[in-house]
C-alpha atoms as a PDB file:
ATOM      1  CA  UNK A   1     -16.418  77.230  -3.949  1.00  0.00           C
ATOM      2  CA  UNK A   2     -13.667  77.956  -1.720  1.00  0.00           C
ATOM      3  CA  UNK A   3     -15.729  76.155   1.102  1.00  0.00           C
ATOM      4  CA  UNK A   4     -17.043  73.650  -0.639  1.00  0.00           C
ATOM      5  CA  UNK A   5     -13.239  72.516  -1.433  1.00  0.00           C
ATOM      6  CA  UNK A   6     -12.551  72.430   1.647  1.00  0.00           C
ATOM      7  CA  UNK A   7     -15.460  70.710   3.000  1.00  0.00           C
ATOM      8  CA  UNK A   8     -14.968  67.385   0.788  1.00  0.00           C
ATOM      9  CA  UNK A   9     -11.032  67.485   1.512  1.00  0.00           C
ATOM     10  CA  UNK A  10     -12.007  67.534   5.541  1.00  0.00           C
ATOM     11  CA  UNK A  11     -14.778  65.029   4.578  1.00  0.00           C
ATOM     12  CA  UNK A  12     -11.909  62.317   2.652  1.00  0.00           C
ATOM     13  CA  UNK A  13      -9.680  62.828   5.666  1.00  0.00           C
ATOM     14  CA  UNK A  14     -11.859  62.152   8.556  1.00  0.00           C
ATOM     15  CA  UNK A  15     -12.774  59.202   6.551  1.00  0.00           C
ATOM     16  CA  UNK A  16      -9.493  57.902   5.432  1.00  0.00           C
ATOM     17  CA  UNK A  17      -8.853  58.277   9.270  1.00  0.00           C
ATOM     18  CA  UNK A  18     -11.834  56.289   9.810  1.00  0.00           C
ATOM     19  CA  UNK A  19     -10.626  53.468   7.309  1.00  0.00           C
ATOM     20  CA  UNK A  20      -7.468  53.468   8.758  1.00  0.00           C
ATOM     21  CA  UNK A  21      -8.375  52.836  12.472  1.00  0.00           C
ATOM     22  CA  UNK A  22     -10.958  50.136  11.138  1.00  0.00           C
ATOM     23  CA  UNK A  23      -8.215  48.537   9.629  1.00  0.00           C
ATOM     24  CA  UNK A  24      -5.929  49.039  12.697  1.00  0.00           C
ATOM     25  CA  UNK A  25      -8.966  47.557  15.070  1.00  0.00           C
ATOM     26  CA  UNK A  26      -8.836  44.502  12.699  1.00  0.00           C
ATOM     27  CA  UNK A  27      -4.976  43.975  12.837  1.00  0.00           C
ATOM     28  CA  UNK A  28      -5.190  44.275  16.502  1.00  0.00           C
ATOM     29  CA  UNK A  29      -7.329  41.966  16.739  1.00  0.00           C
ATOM     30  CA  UNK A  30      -6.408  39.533  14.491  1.00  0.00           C
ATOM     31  CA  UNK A  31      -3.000  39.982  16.351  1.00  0.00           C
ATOM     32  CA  UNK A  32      -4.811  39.152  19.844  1.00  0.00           C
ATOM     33  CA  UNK A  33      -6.179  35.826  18.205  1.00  0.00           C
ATOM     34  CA  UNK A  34      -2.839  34.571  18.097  1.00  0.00           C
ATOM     35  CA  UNK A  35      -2.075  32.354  21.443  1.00  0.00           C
ATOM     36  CA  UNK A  36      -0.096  33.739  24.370  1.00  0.00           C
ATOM     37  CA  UNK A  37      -0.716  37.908  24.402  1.00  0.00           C
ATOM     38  CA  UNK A  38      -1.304  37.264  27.772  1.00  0.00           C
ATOM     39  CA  UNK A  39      -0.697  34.203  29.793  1.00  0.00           C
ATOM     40  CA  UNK A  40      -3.719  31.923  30.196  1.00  0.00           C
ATOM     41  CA  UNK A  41      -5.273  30.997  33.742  1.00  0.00           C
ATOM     42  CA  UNK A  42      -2.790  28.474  35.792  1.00  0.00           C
ATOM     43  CA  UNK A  43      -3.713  24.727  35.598  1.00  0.00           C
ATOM     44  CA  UNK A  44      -6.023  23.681  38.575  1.00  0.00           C
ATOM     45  CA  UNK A  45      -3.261  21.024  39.726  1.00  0.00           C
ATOM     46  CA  UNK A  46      -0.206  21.375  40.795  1.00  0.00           C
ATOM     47  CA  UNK A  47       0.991  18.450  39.807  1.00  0.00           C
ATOM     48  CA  UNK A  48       3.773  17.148  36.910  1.00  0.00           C
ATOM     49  CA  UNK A  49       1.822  17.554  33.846  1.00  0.00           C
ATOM     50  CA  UNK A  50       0.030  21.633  34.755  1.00  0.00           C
ATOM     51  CA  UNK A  51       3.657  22.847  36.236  1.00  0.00           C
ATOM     52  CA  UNK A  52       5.124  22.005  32.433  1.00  0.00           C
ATOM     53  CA  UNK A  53       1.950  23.498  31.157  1.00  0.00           C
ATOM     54  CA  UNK A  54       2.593  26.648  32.770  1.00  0.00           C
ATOM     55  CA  UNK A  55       6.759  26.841  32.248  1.00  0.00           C
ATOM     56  CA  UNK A  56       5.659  26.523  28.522  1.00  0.00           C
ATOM     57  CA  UNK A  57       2.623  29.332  29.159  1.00  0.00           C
ATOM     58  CA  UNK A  58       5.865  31.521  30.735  1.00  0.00           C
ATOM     59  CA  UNK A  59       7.703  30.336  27.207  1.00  0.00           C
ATOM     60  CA  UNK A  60       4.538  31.266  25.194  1.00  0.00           C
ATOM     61  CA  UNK A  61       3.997  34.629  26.492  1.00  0.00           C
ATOM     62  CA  UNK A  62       7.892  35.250  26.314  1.00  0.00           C
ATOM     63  CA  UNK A  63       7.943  34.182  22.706  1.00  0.00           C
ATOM     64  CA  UNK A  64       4.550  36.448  21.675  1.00  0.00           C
ATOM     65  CA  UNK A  65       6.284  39.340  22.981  1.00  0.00           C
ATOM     66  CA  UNK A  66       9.518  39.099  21.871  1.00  0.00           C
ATOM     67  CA  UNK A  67       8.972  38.304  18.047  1.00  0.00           C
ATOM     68  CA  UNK A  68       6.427  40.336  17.900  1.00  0.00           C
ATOM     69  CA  UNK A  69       6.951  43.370  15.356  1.00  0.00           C
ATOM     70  CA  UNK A  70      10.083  42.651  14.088  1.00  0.00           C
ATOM     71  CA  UNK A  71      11.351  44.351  11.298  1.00  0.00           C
ATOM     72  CA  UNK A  72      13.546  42.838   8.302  1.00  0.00           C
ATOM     73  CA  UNK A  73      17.035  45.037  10.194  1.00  0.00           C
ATOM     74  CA  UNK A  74      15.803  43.329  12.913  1.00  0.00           C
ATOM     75  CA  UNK A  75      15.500  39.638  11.529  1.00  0.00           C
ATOM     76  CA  UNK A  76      19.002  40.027  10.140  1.00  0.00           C
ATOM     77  CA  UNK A  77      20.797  41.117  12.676  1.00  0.00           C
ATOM     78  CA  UNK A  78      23.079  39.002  14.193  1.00  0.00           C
ATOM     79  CA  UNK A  79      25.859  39.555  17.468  1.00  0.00           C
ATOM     80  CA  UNK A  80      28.785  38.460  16.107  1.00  0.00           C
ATOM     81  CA  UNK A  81      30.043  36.416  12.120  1.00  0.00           C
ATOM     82  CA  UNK A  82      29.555  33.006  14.498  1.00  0.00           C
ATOM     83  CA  UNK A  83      26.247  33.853  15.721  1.00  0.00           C
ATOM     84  CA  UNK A  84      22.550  33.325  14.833  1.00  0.00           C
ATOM     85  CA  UNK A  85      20.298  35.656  13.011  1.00  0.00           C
ATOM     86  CA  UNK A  86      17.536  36.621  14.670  1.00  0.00           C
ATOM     87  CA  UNK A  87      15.694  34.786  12.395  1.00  0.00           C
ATOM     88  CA  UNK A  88      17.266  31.551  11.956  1.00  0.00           C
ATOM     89  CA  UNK A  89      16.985  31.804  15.664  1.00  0.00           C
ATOM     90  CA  UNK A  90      13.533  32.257  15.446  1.00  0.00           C
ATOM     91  CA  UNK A  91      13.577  29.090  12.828  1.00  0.00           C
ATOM     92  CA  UNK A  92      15.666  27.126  15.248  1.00  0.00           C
ATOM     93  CA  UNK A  93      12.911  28.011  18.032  1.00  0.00           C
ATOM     94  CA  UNK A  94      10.035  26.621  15.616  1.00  0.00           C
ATOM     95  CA  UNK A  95      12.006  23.526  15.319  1.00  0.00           C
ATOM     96  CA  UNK A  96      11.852  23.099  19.290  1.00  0.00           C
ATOM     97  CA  UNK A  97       8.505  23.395  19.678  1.00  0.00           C
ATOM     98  CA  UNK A  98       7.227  21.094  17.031  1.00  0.00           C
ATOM     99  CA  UNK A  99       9.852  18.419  19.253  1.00  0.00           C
ATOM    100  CA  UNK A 100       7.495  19.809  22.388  1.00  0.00           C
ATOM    101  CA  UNK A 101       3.968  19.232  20.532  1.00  0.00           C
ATOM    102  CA  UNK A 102       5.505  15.901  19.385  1.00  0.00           C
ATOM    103  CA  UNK A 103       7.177  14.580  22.618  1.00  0.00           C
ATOM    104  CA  UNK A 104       3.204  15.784  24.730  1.00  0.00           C
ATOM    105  CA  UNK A 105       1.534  14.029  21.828  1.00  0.00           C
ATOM    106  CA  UNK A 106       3.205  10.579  21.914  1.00  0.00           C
ATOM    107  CA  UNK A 107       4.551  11.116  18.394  1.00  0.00           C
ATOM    108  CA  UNK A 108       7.794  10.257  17.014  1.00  0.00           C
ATOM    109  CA  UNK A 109      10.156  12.979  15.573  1.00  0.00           C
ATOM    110  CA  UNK A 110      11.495  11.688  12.247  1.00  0.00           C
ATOM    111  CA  UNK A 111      14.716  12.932  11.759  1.00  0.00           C
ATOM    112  CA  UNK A 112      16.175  12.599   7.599  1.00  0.00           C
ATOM    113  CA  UNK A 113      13.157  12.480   5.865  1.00  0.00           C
ATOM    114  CA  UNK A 114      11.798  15.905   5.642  1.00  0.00           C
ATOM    115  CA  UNK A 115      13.156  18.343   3.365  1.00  0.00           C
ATOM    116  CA  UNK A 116      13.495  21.513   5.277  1.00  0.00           C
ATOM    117  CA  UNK A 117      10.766  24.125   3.964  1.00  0.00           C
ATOM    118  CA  UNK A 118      11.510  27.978   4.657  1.00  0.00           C
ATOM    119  CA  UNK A 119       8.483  29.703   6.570  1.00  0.00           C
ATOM    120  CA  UNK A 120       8.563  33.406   6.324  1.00  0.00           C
ATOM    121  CA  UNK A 121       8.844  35.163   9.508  1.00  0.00           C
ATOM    122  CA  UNK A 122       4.683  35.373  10.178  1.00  0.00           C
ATOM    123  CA  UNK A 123       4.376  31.604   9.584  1.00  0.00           C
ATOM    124  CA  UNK A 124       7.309  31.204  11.955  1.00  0.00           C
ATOM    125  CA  UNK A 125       6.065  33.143  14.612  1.00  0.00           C
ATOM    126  CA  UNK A 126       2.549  31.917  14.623  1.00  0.00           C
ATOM    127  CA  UNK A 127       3.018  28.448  14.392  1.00  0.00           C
ATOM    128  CA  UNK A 128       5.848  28.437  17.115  1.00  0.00           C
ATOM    129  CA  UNK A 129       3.164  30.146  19.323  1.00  0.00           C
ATOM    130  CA  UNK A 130       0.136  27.318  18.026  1.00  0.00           C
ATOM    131  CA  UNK A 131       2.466  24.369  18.882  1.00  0.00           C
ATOM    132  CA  UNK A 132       3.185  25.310  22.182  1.00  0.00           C
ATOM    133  CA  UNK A 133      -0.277  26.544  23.133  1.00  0.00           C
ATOM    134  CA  UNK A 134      -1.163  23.350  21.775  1.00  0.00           C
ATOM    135  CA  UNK A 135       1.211  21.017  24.094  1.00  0.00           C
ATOM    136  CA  UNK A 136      -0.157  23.772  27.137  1.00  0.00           C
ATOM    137  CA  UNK A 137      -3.096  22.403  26.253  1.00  0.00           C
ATOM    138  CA  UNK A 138      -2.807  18.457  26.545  1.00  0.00           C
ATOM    139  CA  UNK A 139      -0.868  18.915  29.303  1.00  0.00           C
ATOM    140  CA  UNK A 140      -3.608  20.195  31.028  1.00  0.00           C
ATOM    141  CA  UNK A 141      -6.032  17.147  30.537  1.00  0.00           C
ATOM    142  CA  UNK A 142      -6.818  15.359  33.499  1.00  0.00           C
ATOM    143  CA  UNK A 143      -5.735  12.343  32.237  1.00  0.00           C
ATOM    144  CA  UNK A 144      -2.255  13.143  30.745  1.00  0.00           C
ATOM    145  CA  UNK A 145       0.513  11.460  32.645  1.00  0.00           C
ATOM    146  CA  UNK A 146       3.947  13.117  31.933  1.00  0.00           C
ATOM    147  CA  UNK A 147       5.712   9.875  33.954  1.00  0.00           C
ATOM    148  CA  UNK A 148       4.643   7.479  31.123  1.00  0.00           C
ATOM    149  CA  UNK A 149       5.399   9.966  28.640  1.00  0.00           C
ATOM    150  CA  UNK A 150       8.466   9.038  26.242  1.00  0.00           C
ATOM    151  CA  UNK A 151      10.361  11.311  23.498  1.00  0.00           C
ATOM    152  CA  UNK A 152      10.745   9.692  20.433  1.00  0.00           C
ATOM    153  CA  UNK A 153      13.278  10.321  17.654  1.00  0.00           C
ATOM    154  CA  UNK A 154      12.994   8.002  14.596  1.00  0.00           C
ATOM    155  CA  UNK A 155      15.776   8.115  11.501  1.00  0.00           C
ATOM    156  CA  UNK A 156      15.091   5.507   9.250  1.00  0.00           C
ATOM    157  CA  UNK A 157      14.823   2.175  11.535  1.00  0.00           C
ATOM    158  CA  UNK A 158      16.697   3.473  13.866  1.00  0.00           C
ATOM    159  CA  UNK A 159      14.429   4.511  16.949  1.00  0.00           C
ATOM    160  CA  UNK A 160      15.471   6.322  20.646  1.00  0.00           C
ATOM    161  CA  UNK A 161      13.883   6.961  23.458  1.00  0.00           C
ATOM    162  CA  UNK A 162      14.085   9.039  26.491  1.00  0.00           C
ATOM    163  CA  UNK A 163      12.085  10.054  29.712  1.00  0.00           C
ATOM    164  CA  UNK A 164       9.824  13.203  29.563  1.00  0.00           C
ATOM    165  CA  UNK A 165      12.638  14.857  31.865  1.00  0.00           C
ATOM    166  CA  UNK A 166      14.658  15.023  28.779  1.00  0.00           C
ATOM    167  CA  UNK A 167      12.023  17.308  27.269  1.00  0.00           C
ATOM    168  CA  UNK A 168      12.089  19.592  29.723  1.00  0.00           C
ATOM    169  CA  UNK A 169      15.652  20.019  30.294  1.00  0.00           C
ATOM    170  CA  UNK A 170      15.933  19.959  26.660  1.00  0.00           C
ATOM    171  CA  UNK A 171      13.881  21.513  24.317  1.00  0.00           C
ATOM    172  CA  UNK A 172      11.994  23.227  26.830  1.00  0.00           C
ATOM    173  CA  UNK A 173      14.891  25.216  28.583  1.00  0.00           C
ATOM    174  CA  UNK A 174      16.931  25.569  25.394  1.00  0.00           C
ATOM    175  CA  UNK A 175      13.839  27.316  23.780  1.00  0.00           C
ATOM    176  CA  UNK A 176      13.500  29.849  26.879  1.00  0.00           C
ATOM    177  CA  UNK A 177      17.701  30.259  26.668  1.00  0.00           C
ATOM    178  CA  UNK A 178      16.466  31.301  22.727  1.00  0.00           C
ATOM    179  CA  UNK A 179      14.177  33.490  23.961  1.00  0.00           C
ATOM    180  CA  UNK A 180      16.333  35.800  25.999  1.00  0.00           C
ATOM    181  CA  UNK A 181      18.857  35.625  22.777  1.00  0.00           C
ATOM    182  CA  UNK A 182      15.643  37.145  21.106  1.00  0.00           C
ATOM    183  CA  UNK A 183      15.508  39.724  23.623  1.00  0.00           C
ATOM    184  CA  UNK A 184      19.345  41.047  23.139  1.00  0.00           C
ATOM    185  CA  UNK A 185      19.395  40.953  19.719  1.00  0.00           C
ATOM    186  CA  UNK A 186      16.538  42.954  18.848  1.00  0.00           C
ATOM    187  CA  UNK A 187      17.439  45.424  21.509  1.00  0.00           C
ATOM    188  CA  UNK A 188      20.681  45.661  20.098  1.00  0.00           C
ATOM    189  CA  UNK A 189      19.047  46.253  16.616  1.00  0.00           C
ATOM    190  CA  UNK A 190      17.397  49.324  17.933  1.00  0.00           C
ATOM    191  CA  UNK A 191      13.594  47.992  18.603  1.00  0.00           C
ATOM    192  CA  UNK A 192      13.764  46.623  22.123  1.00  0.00           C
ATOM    193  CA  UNK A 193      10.399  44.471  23.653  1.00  0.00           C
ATOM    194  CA  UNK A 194       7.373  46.692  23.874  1.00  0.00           C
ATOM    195  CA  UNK A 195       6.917  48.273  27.528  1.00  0.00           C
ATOM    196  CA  UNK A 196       4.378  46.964  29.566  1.00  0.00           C
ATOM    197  CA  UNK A 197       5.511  43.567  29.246  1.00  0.00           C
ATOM    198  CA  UNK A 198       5.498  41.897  32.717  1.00  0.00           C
ATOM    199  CA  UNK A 199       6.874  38.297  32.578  1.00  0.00           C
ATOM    200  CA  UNK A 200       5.546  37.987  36.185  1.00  0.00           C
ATOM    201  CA  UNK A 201       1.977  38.726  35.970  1.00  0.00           C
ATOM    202  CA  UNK A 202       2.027  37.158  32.586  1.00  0.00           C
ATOM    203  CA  UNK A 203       0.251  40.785  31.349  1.00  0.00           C
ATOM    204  CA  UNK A 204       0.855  43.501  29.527  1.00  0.00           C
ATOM    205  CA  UNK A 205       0.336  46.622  30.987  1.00  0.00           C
ATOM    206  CA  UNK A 206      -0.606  49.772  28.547  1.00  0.00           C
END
């Protein structure tokens, strides 16, 4: 009897184990669906249009890694009263890139009409990661043409415009300055980057 016991509890543990890595395998790879775990091939020009492709493939990969696994200590943490959280910076970061996907795709960014809607962190974090794999993307068309390119910003009637070179030294940089915010704070909140992750190779390295 004794044996038998033991025999089904070995039995419900090897497969809860089983279960559990299945289920592991799945979030792992559900996780790797998710644009920029490792840096995609470099454009096939080097011209205007696949050089901002790949400084916002560096900014994708960045991103993936840095808000990846954060924890709720982590999202609230904060350097200082004046500062950010970690995740309003993450929230600000969203904001930039949906200014990116607009400014690539010819589309105005309407400014006092939208009611601000709170995305948990997931939402945040993915859709940051679609829009700019998304700009990476058009960029890369043969056709695209960053020099006729304008950034449009639309309150009510009131319209501006400015040159792509606004985007990058804009929204671009300011969302790789975010980035290495990222990086501090959550190092300061005890759960630094994972290891492995090589901005240079655009890799991660187990």
């Amino acid at each position: 009897m004794k044996t038998f016991t033991l025999f089904i509890f070995f039995s419900l543990l090897i497969s809860s184990n089983i279960m559990a890595q299945s289920k592991f395998e799945e979030l792992s790879k559900k996780e790797k669906d998710i644009p920029y775990y490792s840096i995609p091939e470099a454009p096939r020009q080097y011209n205007g249009a696949g050089v901002t492709a790949r400084m916002i493939d560096g900014l994708g990969f960045r991103f993936y890694w840095v808000s990846k696994d954060l924890t709720y200590i982590d999202l609230e943490y904060k350097g200082s009263e004046t500062s950010r959280t970690t995740i309003e910076i993450l929230e600000h970061v969203h904001g930039l890139s949906k200014v990116i996907l607009n400014g690539i795709s010819q589309k105005a960014n309407i400014r006092g009409v939208e009611t601000k809607k709170e995305l948990d962190y997931k939402t945040l974090r993915e859709q940051t990661l679609e829009n700019l794999k998304a700009s990476s993307d058009i960029l890369r068309q043969e056709s695209t043409r960053v020099e006729d390119m304008k950034i449009v910003f639309q309150r009510g009637e009131k319209t501006s415009e400015f040159p792509f070179w606004n985007l990058v030294n804009g929204p671009i940089e300011d969302a790789v300055w975010h980035a290495g915010q990222l990086v501090y704070n959550r190092r300061a909140s005890g759960n630094p980057i994972a290891p492995g992750v090589n901005v240079f190779s655009g890799k991660k390295v187990d």
